[in-house]
C-alpha atoms as a PDB file:
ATOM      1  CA  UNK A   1      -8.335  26.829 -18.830  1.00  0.00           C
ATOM      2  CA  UNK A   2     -11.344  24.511 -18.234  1.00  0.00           C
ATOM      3  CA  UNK A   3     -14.388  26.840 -18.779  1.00  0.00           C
ATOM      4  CA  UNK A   4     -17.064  25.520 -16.187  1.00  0.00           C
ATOM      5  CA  UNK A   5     -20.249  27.141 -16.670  1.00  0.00           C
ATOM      6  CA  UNK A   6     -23.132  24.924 -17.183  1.00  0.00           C
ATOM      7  CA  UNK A   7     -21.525  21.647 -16.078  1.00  0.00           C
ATOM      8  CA  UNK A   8     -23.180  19.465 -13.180  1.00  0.00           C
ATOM      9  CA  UNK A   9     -21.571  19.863  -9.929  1.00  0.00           C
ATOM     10  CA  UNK A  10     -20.360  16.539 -10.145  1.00  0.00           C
ATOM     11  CA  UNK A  11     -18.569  16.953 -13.841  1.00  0.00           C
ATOM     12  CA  UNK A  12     -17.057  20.332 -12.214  1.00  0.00           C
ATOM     13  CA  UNK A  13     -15.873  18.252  -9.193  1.00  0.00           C
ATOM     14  CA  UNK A  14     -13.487  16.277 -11.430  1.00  0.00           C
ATOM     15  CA  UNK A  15     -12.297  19.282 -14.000  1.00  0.00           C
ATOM     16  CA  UNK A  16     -10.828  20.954 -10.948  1.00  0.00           C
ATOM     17  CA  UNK A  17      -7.505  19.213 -10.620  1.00  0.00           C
ATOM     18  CA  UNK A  18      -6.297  18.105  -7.494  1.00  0.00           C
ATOM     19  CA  UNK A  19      -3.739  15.543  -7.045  1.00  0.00           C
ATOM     20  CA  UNK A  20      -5.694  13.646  -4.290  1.00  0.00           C
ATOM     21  CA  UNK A  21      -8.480  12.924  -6.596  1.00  0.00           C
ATOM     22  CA  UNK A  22      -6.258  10.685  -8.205  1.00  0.00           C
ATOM     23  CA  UNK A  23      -6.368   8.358  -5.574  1.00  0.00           C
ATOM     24  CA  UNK A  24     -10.030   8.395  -4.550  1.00  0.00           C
ATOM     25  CA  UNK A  25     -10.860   7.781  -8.111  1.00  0.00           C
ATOM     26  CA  UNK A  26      -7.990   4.718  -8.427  1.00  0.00           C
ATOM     27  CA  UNK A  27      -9.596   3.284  -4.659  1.00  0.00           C
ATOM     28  CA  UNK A  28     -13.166   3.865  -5.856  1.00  0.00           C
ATOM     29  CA  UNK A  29     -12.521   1.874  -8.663  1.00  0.00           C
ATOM     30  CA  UNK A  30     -10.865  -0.649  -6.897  1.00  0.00           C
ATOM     31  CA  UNK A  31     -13.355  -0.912  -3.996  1.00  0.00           C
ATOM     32  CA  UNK A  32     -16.379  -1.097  -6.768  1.00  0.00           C
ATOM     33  CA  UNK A  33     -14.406  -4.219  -8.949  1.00  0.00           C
ATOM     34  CA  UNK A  34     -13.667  -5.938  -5.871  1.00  0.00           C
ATOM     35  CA  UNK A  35     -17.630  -5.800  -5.025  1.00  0.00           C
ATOM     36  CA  UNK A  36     -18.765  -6.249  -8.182  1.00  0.00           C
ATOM     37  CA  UNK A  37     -16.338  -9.403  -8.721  1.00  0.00           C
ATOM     38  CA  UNK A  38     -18.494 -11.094  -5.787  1.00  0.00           C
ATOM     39  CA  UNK A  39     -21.337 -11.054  -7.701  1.00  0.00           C
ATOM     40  CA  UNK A  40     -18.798 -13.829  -9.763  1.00  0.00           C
ATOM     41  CA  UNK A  41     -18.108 -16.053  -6.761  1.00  0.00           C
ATOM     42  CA  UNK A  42     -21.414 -18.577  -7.527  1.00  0.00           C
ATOM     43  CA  UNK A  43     -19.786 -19.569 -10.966  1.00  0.00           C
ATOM     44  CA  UNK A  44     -16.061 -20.331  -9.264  1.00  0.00           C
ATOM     45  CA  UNK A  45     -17.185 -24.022  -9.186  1.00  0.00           C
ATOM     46  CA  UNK A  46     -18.102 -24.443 -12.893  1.00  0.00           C
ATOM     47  CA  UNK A  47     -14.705 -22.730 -13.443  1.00  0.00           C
ATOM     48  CA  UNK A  48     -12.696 -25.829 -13.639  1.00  0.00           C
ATOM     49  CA  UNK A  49      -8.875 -26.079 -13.626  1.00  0.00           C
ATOM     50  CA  UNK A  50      -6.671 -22.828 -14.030  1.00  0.00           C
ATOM     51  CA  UNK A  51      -5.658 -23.973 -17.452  1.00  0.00           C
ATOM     52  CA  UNK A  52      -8.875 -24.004 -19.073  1.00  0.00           C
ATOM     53  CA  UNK A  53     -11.108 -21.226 -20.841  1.00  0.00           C
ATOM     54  CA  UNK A  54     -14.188 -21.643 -18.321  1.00  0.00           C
ATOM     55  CA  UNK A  55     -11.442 -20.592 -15.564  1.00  0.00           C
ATOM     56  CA  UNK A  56      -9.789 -17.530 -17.739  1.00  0.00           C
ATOM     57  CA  UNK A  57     -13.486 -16.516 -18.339  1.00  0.00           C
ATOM     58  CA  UNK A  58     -14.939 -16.787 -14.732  1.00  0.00           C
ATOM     59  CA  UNK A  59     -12.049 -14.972 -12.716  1.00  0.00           C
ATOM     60  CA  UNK A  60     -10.616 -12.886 -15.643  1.00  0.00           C
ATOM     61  CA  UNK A  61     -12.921 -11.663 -18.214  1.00  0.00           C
ATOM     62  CA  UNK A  62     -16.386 -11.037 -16.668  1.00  0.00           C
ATOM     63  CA  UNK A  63     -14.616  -9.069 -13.538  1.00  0.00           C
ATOM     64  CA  UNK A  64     -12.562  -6.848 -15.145  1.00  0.00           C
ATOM     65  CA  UNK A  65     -15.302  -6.336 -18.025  1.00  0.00           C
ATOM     66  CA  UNK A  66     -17.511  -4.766 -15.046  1.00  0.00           C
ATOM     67  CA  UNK A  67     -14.348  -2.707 -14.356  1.00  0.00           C
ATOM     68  CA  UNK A  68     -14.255  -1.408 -17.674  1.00  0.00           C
ATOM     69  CA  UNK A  69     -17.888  -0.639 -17.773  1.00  0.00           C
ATOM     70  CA  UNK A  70     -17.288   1.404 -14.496  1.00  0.00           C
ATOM     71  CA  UNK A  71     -15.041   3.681 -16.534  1.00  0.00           C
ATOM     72  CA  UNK A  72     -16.871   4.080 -18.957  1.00  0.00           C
ATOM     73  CA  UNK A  73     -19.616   4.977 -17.295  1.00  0.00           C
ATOM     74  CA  UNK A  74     -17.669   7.605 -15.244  1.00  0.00           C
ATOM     75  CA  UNK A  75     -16.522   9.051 -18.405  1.00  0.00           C
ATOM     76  CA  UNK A  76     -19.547   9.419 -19.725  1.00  0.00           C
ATOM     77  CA  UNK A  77     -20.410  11.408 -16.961  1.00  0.00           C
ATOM     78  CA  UNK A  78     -18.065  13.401 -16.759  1.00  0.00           C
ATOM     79  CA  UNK A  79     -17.204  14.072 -19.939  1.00  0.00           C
ATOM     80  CA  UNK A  80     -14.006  12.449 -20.533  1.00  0.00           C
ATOM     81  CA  UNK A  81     -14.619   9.722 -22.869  1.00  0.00           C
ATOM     82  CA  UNK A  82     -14.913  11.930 -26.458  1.00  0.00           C
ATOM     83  CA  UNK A  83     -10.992  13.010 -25.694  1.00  0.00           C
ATOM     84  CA  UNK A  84      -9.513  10.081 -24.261  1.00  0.00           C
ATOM     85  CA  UNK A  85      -8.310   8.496 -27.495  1.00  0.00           C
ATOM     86  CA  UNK A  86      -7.492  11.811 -29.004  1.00  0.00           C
ATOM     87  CA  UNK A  87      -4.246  13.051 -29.887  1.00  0.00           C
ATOM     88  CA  UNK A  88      -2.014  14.090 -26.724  1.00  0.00           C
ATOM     89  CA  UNK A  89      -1.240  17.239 -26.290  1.00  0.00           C
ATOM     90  CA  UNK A  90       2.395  16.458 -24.942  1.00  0.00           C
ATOM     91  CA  UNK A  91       4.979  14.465 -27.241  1.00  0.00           C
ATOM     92  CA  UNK A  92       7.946  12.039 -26.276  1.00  0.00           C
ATOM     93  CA  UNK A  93      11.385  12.052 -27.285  1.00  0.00           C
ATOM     94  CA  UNK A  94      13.369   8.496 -28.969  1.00  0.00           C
ATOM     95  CA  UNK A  95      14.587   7.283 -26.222  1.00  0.00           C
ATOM     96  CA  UNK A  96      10.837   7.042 -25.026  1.00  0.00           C
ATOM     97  CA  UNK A  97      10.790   4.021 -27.399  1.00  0.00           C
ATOM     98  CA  UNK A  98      12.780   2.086 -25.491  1.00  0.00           C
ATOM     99  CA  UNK A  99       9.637   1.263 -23.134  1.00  0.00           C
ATOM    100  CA  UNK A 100       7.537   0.070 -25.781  1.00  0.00           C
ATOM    101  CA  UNK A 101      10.452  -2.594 -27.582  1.00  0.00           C
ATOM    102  CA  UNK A 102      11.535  -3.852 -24.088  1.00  0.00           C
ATOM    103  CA  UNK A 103       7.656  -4.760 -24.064  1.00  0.00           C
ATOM    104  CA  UNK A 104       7.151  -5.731 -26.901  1.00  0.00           C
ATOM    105  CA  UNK A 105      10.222  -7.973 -27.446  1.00  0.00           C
ATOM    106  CA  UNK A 106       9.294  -9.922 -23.956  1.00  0.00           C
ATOM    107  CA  UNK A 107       5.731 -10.298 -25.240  1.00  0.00           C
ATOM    108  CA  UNK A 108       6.432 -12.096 -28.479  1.00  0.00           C
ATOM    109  CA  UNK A 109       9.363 -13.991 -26.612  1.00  0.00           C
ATOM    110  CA  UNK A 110       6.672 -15.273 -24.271  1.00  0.00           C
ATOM    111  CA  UNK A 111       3.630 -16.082 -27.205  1.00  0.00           C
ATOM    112  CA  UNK A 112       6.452 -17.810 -29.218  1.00  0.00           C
ATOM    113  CA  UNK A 113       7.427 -20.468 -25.821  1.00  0.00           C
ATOM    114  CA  UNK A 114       3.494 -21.079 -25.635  1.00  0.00           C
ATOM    115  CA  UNK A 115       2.297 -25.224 -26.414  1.00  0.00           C
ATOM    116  CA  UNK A 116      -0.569 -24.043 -28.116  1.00  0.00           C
ATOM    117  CA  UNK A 117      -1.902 -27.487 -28.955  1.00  0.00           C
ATOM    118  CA  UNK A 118      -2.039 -28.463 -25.077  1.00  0.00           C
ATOM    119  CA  UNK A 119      -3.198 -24.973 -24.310  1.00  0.00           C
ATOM    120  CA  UNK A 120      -6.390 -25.109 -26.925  1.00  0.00           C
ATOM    121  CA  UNK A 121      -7.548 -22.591 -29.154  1.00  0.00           C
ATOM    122  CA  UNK A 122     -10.931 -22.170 -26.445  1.00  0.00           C
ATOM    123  CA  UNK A 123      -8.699 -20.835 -23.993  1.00  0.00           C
ATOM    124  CA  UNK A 124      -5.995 -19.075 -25.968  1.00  0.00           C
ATOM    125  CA  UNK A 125      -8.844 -17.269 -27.666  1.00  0.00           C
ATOM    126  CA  UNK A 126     -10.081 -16.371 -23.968  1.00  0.00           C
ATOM    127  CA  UNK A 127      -7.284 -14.925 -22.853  1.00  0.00           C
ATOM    128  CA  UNK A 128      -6.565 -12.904 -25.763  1.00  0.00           C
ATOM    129  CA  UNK A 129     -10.071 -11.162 -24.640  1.00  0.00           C
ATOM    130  CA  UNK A 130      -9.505 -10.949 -21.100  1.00  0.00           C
ATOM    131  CA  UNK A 131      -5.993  -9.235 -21.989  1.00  0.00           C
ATOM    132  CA  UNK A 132      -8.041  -6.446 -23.969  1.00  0.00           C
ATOM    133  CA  UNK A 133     -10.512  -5.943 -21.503  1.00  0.00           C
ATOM    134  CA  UNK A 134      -7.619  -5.642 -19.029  1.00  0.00           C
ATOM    135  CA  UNK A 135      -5.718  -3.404 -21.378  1.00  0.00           C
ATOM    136  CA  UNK A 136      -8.860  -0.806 -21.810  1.00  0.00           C
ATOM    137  CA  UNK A 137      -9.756  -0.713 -18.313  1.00  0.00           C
ATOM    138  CA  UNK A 138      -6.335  -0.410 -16.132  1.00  0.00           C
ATOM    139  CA  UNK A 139      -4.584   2.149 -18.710  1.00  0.00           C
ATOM    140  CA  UNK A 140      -7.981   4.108 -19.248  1.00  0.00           C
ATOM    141  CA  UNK A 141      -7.794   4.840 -15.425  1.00  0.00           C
ATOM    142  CA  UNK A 142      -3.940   5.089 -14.663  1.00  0.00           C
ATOM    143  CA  UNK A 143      -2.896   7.067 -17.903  1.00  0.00           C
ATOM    144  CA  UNK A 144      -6.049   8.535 -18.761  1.00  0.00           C
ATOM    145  CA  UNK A 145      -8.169   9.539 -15.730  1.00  0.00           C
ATOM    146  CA  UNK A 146      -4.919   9.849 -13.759  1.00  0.00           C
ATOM    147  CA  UNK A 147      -3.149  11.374 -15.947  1.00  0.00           C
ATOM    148  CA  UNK A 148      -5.409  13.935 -16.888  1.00  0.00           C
ATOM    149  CA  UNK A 149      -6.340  14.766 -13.383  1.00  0.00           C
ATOM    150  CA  UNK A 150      -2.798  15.454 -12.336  1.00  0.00           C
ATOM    151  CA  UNK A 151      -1.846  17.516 -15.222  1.00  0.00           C
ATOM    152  CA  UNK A 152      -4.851  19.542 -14.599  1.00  0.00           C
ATOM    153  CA  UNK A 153      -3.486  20.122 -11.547  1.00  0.00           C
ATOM    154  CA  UNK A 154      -0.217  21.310 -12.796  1.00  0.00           C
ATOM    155  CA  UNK A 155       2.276  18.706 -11.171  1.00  0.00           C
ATOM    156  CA  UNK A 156       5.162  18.094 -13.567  1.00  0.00           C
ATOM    157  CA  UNK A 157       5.434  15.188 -15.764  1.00  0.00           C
ATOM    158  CA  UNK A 158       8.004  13.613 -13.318  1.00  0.00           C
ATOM    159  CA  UNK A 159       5.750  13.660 -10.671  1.00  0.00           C
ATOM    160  CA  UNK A 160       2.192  12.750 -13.205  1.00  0.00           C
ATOM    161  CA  UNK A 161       4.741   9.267 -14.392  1.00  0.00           C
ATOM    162  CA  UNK A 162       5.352   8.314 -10.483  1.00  0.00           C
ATOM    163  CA  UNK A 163       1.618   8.501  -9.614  1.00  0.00           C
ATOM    164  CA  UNK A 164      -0.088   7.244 -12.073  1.00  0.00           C
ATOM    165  CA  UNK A 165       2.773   4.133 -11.968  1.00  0.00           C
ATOM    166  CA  UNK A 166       2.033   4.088  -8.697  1.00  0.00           C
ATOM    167  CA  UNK A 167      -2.190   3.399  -8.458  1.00  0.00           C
ATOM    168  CA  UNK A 168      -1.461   1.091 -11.496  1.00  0.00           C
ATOM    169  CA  UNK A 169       0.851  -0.623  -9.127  1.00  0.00           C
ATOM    170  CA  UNK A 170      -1.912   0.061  -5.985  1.00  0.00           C
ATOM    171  CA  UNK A 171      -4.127  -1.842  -8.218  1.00  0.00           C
ATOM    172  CA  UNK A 172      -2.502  -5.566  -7.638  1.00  0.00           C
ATOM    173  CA  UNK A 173      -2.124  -4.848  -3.873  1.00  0.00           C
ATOM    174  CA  UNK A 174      -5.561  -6.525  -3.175  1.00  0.00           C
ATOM    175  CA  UNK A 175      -4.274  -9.835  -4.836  1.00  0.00           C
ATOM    176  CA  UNK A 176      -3.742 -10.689  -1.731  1.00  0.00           C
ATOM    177  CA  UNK A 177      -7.530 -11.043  -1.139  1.00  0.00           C
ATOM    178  CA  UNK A 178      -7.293 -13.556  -3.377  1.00  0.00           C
ATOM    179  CA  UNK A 179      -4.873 -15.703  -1.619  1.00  0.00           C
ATOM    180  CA  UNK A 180      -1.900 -14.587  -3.090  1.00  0.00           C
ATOM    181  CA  UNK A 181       1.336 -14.745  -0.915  1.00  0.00           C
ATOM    182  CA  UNK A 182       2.443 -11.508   0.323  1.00  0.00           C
ATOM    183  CA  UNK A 183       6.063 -11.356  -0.929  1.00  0.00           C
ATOM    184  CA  UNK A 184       4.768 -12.475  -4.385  1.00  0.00           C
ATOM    185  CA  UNK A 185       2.477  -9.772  -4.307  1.00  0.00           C
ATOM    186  CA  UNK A 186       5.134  -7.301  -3.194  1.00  0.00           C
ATOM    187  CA  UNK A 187       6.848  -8.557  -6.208  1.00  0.00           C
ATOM    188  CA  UNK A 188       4.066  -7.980  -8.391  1.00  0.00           C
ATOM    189  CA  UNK A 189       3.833  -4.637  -6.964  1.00  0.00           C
ATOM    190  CA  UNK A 190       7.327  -3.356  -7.617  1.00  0.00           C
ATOM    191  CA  UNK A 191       6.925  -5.068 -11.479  1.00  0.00           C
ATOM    192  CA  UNK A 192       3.922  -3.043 -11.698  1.00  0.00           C
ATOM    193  CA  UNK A 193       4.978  -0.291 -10.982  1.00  0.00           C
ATOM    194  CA  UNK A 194       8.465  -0.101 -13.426  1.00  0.00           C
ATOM    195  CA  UNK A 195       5.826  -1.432 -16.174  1.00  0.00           C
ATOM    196  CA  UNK A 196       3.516   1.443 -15.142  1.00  0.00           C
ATOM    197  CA  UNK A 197       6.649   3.786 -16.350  1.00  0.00           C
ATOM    198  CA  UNK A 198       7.161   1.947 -19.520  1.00  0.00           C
ATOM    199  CA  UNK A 199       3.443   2.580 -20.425  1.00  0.00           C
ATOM    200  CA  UNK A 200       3.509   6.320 -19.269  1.00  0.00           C
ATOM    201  CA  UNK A 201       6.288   6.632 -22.114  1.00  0.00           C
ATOM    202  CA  UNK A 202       5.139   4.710 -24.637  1.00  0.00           C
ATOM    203  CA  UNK A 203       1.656   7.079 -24.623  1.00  0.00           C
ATOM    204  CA  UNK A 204       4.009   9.939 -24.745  1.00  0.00           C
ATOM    205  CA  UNK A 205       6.216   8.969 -27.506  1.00  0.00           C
ATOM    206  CA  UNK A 206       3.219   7.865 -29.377  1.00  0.00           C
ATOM    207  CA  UNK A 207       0.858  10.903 -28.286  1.00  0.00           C
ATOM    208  CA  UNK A 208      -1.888   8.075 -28.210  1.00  0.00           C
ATOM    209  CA  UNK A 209      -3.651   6.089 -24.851  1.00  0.00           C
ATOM    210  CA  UNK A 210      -4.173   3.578 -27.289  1.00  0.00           C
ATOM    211  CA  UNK A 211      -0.435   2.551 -27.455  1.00  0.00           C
ATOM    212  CA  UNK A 212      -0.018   1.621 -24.189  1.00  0.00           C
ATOM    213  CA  UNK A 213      -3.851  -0.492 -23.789  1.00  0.00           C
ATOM    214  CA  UNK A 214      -2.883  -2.467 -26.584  1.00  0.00           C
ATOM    215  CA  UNK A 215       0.830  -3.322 -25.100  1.00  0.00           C
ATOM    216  CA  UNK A 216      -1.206  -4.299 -22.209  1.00  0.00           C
ATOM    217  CA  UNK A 217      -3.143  -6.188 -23.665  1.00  0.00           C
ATOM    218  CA  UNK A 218      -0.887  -8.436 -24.982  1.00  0.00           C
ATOM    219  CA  UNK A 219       1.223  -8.614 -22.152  1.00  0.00           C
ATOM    220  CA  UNK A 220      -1.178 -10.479 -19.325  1.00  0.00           C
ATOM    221  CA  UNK A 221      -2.168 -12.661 -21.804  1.00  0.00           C
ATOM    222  CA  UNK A 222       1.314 -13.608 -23.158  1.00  0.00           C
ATOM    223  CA  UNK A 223       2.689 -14.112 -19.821  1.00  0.00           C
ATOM    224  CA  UNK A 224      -0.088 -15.768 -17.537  1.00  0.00           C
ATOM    225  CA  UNK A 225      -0.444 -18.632 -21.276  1.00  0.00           C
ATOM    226  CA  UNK A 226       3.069 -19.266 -21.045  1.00  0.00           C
ATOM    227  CA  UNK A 227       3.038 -19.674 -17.479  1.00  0.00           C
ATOM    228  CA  UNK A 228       0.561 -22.041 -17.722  1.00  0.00           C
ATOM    229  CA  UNK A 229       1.702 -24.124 -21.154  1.00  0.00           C
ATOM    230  CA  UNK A 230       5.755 -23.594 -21.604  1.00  0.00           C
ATOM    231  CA  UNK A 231       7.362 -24.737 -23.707  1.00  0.00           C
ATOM    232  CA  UNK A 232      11.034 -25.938 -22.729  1.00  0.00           C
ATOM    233  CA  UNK A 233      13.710 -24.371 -24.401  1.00  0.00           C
ATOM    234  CA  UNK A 234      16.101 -21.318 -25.010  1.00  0.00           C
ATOM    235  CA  UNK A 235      13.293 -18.691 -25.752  1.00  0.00           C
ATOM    236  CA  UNK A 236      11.610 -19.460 -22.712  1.00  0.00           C
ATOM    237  CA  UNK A 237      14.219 -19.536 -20.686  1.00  0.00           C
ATOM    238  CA  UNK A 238      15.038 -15.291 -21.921  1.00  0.00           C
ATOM    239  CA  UNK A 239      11.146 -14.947 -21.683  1.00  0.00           C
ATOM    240  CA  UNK A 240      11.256 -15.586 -17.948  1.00  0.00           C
ATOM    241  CA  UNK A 241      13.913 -12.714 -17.629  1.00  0.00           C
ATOM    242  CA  UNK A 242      10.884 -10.251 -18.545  1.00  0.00           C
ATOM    243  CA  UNK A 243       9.972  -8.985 -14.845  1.00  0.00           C
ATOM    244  CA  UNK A 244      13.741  -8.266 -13.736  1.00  0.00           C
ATOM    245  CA  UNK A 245      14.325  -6.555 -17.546  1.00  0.00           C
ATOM    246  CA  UNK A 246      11.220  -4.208 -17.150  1.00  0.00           C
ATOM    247  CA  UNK A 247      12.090  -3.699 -13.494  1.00  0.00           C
ATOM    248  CA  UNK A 248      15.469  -2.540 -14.310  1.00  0.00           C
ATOM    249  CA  UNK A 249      14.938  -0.540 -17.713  1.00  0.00           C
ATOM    250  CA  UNK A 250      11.783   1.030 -15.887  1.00  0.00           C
ATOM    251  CA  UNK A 251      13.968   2.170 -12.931  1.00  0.00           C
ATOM    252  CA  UNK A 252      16.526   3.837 -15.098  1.00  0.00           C
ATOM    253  CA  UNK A 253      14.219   5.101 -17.303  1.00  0.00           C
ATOM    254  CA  UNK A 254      12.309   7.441 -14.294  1.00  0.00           C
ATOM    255  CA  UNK A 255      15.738   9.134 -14.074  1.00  0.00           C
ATOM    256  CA  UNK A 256      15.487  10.160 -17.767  1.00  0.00           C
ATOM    257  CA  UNK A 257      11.969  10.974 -17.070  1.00  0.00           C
ATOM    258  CA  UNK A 258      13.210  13.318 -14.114  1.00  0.00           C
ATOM    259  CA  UNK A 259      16.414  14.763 -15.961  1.00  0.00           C
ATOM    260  CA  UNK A 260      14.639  15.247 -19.463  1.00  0.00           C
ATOM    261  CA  UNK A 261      11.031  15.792 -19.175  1.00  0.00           C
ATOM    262  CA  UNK A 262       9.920  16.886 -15.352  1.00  0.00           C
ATOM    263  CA  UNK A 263      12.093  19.602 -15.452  1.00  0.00           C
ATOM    264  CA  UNK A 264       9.984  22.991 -15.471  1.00  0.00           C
ATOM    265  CA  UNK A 265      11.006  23.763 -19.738  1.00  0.00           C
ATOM    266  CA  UNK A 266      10.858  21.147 -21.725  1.00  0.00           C
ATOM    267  CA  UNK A 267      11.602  21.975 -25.559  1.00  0.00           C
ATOM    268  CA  UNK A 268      10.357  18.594 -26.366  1.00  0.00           C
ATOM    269  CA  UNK A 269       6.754  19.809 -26.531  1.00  0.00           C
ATOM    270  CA  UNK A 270       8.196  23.650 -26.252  1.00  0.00           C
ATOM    271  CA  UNK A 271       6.603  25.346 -23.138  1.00  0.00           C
ATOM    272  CA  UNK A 272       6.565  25.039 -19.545  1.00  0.00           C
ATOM    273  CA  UNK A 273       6.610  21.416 -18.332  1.00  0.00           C
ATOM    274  CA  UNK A 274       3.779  20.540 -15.693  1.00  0.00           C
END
């Protein structure tokens, strides 16, 4: 029980869980990067080719850094950010690792089929940065924020994976903005989403947020630098297979999730499961 008295009406607006403030805080956040990234658009010409740092740095790091300054300036103000890297209250079970080495596996697959002399230390270095900032921000809102606002609203855990997988997923939808085609993007969407699971279970079976930002963070940057400087050969080749493996182990995994740990006991963290 959240005890209220002498918070500001706007800190006890957000301790009283309700499932539908989940999604005004994941399209306020959305809504406030996409304007802020305009503030961006006068340095697009000095950003040069999409294989170089200046690029990575322009469209990449400085948006999503004023994303991650957003949260962290709405935890501040409501009180969130002292708990967010604490010790979860819920644990995981072993098969919960299976999220985190299908990630991890793909992620070193893909920084191992990187030319890192054609891609250049500037820009590797770059998008190693951009990755954390992208790590922090998207997994402080999806499975923190998100996750803490639909468990204080009592939803199961079944139903707390599926949302906060799905505004992670919401997230990428405004690609399209950007010029991206739409059945790419609806690809993107439903990878996304499956990753979304993976990094719902890999906080759980680690009872820590930061297990899943850091996976993030090494998976943009792995992918979108190997995408951009391959190198040819049989560990590419099974690096490519990434999206369809994470699609596929994410989809069966939501069925353990809904067998194992949405049902209303769950002995893995012994009480009633939300």
């Amino acid at each position: 029980m959240i005890d209220h008295a002498g918070q500001s009406a706007w800190t006890r607006f957000w301790n009283r869980g309700r499932w539908w403030k989940a999604v005004v805080l994941a399209v306020a956040y959305l809504v406030l990067y996409e304007l802020a990234s305009l503030a961006f658009i006068p340095l697009v010409p000095l950003a040069g080719d999409s294989g170089s740092a200046s690029f990575v740095l322009i469209l990449y790091v400085l948006p999503i850094l004023v994303g991650a300054l957003i949260l962290v300036v709405f935890g501040a103000t409501t009180g969130w950010l002292r708990g967010l890297f604490a010790r979860q209250p819920l644990g995981g079970r072993g098969w919960m690792w299976i999220a985190i080495a299908v990630v991890l596996v793909f992620n070193v697959l893909h920084l191992l089929s990187i030319d890192y002399s054609a891609a250049g230390i500037d820009y590797v270095m770059t998008w190693l940065l951009a990755g954390l900032f992208i790590g922090f921000a998207e997994e402080v809102l999806t499975r923190g924020y998100v996750v803490r606002i639909m468990r204080d609203a009592g939803h199961r855990e079944i139903v707390v994976a599926l949302v906060s997988a799905g505004l992670f997923a919401l997230l990428h939808s405004t690609n399209l903005l950007g010029g991206q085609a739409l059945v790419s993007t609806l690809v993107q969407i439903v990878y996304t989403f499956f990753f979304g699971i993976l990094m719902y279970l890999a906080m759980r079976v680690t009872r820590t947020l930061l297990a899943p930002v850091l996976l993030h963070a090494s998976t943009d940057p792995s992918i979108f630098m190997h995408a951009q400087y391959p190198v040819e050969g049989a560990l590419g080749s099974v690096a490519n297979l990434g999206n369809i493996v994470v699609i596929v182990v994410g989809l069966v995994l939501v069925f353990f999730i809904r067998g194992q740990v949405g049902r209303k006991t769950d002995p893995t963290f012994g009480g009633p499961a939300r």
